[in-house]
N, C-alpha and C. Protein backbone atom coordinates (compact mmCIF):
# COMPACT_ATOMS: atom_id res chain seq x y z
N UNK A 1 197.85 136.88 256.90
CA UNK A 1 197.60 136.11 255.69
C UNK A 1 198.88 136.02 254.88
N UNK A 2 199.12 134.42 254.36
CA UNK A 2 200.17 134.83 253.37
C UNK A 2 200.32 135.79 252.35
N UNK A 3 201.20 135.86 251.75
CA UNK A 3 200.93 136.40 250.33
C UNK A 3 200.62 135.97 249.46
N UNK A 4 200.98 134.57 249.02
CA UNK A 4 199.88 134.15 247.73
C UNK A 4 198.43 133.96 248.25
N UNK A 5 197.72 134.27 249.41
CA UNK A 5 196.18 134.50 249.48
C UNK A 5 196.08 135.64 249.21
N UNK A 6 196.90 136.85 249.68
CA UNK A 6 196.53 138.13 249.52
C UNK A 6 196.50 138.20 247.64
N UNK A 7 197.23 138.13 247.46
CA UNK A 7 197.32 138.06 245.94
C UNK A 7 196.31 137.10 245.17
N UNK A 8 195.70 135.95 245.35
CA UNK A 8 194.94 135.41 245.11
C UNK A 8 193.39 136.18 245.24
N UNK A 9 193.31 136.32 246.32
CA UNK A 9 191.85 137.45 246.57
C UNK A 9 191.84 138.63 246.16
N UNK A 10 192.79 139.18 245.69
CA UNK A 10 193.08 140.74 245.03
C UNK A 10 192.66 139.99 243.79
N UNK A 11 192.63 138.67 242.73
CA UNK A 11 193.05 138.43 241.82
C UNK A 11 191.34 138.05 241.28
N UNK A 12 191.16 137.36 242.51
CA UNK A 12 189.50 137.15 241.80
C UNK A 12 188.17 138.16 242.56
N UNK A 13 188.86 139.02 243.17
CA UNK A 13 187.70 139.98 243.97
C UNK A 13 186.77 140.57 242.85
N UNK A 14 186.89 141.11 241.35
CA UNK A 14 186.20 141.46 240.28
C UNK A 14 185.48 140.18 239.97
N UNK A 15 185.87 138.86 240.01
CA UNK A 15 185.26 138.20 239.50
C UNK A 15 184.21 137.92 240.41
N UNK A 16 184.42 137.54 241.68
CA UNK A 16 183.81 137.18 242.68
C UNK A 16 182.18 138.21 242.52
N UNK A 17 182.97 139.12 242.58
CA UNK A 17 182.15 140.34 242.64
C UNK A 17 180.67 140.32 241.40
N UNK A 18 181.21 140.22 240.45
CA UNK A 18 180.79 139.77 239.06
C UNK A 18 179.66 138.27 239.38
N UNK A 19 180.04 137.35 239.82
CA UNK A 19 179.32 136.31 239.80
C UNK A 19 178.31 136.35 240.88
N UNK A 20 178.45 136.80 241.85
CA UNK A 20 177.15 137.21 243.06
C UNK A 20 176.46 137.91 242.76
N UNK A 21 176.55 139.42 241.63
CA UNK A 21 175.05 139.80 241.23
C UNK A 21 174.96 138.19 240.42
N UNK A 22 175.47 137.95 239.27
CA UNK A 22 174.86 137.26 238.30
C UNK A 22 173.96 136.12 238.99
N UNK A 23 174.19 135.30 240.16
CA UNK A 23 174.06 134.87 240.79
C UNK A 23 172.74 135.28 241.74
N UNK A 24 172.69 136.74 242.46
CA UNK A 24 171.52 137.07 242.97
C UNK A 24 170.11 137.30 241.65
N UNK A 25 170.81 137.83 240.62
CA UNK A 25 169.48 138.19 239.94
C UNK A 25 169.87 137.40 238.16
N UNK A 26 169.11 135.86 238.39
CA UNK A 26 169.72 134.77 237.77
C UNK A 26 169.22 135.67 235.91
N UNK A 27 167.66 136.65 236.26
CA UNK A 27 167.21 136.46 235.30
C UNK A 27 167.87 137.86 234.07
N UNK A 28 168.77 138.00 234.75
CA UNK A 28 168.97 140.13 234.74
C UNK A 28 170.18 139.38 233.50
N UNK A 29 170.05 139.80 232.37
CA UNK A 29 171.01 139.43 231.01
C UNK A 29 171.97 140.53 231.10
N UNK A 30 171.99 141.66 231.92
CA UNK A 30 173.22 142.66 232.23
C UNK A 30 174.24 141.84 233.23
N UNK A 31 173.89 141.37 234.01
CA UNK A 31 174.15 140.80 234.93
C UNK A 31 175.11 139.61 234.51
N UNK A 32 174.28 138.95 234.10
CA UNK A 32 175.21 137.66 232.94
C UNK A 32 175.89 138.31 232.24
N UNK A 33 176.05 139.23 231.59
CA UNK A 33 176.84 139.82 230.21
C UNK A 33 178.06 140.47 231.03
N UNK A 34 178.02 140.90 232.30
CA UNK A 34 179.18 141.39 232.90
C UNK A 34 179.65 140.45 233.65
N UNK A 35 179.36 139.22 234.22
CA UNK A 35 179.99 138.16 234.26
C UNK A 35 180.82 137.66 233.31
N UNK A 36 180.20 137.35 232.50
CA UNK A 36 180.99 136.75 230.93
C UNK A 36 182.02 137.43 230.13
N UNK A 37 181.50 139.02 230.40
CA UNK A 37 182.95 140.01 230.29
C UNK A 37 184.35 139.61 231.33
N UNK A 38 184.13 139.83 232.30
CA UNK A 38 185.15 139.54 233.02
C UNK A 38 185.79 138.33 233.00
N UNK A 39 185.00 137.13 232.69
CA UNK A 39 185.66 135.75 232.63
C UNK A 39 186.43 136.09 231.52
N UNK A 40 185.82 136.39 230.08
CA UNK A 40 186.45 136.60 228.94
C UNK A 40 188.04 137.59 229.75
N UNK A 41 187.68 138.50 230.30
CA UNK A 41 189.21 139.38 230.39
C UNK A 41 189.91 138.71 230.97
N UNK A 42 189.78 138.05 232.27
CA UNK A 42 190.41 137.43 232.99
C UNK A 42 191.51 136.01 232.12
N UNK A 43 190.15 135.08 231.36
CA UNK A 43 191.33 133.99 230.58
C UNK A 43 192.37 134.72 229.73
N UNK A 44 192.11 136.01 228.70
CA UNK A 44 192.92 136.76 228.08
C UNK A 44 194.16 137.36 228.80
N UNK A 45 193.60 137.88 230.09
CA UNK A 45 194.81 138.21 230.92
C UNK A 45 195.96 137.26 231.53
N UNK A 46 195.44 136.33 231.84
CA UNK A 46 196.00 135.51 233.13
C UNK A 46 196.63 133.97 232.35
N UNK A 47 197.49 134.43 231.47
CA UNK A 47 198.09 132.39 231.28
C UNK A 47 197.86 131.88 232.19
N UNK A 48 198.15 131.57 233.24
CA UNK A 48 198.33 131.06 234.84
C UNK A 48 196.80 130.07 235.05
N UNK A 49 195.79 131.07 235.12
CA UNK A 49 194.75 130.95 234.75
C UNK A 49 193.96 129.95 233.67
N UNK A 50 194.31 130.07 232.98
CA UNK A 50 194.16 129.06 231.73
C UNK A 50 194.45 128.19 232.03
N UNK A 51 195.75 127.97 232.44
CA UNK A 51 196.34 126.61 232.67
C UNK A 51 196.12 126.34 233.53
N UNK A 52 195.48 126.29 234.92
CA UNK A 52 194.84 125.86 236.09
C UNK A 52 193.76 125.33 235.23
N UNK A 53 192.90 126.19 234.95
CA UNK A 53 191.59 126.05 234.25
C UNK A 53 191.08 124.33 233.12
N UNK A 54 192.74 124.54 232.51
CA UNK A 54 192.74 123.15 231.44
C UNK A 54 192.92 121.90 232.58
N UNK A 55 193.31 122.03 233.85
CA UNK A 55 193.73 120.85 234.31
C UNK A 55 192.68 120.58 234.76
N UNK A 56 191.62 121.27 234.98
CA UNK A 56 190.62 120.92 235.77
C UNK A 56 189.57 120.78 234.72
N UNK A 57 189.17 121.28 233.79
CA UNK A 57 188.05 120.71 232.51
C UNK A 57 188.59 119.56 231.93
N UNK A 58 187.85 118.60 231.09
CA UNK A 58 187.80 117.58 230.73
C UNK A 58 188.75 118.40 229.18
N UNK A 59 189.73 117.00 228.80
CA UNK A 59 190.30 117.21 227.81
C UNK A 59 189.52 117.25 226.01
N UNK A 60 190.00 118.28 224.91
CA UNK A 60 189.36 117.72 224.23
C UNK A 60 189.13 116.54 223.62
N UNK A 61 189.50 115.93 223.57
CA UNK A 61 188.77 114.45 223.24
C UNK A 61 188.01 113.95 223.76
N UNK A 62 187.59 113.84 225.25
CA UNK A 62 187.38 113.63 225.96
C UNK A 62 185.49 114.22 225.73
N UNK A 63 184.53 113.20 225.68
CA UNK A 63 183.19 113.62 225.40
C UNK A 63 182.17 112.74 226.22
N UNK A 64 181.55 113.34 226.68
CA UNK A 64 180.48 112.86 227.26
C UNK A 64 179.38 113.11 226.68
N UNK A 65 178.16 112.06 225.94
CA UNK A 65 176.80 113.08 225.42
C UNK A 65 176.23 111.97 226.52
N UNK A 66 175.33 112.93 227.26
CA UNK A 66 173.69 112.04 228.04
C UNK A 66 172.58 112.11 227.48
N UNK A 67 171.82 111.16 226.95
CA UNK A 67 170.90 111.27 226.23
C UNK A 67 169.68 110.22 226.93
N UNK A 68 168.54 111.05 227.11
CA UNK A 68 167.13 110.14 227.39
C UNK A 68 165.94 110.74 227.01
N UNK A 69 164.93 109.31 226.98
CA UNK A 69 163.55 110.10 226.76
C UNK A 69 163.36 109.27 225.16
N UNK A 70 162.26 108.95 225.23
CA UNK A 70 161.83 108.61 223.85
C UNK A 70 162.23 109.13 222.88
N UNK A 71 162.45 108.54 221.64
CA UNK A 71 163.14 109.16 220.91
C UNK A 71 164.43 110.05 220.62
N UNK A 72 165.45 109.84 221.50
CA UNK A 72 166.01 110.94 221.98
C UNK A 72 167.37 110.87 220.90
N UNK A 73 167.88 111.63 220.54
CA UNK A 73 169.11 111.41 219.73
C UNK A 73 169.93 111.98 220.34
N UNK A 74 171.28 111.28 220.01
CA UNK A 74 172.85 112.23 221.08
C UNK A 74 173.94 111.68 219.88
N UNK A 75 175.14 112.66 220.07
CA UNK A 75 175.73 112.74 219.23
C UNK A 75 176.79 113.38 219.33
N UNK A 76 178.25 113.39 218.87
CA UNK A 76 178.74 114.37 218.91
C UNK A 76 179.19 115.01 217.78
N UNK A 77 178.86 114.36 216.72
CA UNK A 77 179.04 115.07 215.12
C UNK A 77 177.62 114.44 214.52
N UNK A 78 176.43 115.50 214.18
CA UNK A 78 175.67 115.08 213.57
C UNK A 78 175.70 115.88 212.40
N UNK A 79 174.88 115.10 211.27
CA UNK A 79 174.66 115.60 210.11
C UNK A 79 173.16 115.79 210.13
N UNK A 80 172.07 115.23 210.13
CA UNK A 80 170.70 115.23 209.99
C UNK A 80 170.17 114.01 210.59
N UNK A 81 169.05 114.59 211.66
CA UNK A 81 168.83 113.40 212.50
C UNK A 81 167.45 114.13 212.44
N UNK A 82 166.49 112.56 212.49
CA UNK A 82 165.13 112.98 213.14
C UNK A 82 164.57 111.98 213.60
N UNK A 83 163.87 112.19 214.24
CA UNK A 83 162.96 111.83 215.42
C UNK A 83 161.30 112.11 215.56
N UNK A 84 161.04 110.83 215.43
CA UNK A 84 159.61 111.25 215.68
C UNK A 84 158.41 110.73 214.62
N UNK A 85 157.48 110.50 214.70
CA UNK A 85 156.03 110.35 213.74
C UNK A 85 156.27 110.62 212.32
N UNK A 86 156.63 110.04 211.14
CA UNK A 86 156.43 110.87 209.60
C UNK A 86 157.14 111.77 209.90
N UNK A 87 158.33 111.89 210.28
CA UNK A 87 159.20 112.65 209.81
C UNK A 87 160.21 112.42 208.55
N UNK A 88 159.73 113.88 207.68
CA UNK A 88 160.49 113.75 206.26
C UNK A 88 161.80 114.69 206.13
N UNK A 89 162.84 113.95 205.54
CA UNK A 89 163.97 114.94 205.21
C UNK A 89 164.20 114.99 203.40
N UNK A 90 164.08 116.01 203.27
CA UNK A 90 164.30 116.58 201.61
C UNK A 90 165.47 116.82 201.71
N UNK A 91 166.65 116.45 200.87
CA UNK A 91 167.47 116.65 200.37
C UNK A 91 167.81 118.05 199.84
N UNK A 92 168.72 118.59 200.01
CA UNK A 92 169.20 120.40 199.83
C UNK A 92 168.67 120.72 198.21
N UNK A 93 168.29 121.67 197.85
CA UNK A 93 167.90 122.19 196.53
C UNK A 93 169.38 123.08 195.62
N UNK A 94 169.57 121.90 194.77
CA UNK A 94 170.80 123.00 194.36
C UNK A 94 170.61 123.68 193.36
């Protein structure tokens, strides 16, 4: 094996590791919470990382909302929205 695989699989073997329980036992919130630890250490650790990471997520500006279904509202800055039968909005009490 080269060395940047060896080094690559040394690099995500915790994570790997991490996401197959989370993965076998979807409903186990330990499980998720030590996933989400390690992602968290890993972006903190790894610039490298990050910046792979940004090239491949959508930029911020960049927004997609999908919205369906009767009544459905989408948005990406809302203030007060409603939906639906007699629906009332009261104004804040100052």
């Amino acid at each position: 094996m080269s060395t940047e695989i060896v080094e690559l699989v040394e690099r995500a073997t915790p994570y790997v590791s991490a996401a197959h329980t989370a993965a076998e036992e979807p409903g186990d919130t330990d499980a998720t919470g030590a996933l989400r630890h390690q992602l968290k250490s890993a972006l903190w650790e790894d610039a490298d990382l990050v910046r792979e990471l940004a090239v491949l997520l959508p930029g911020q500006g960049a927004v997609t909302v999908h919205v369906s279904g009767t009544r459905a509202i989408g948005a990406q800055h809302i203030g007060i929205a409603a939906s639906g039968d007699n629906a009332t909005i009261h104004p804040p009490q100052r």
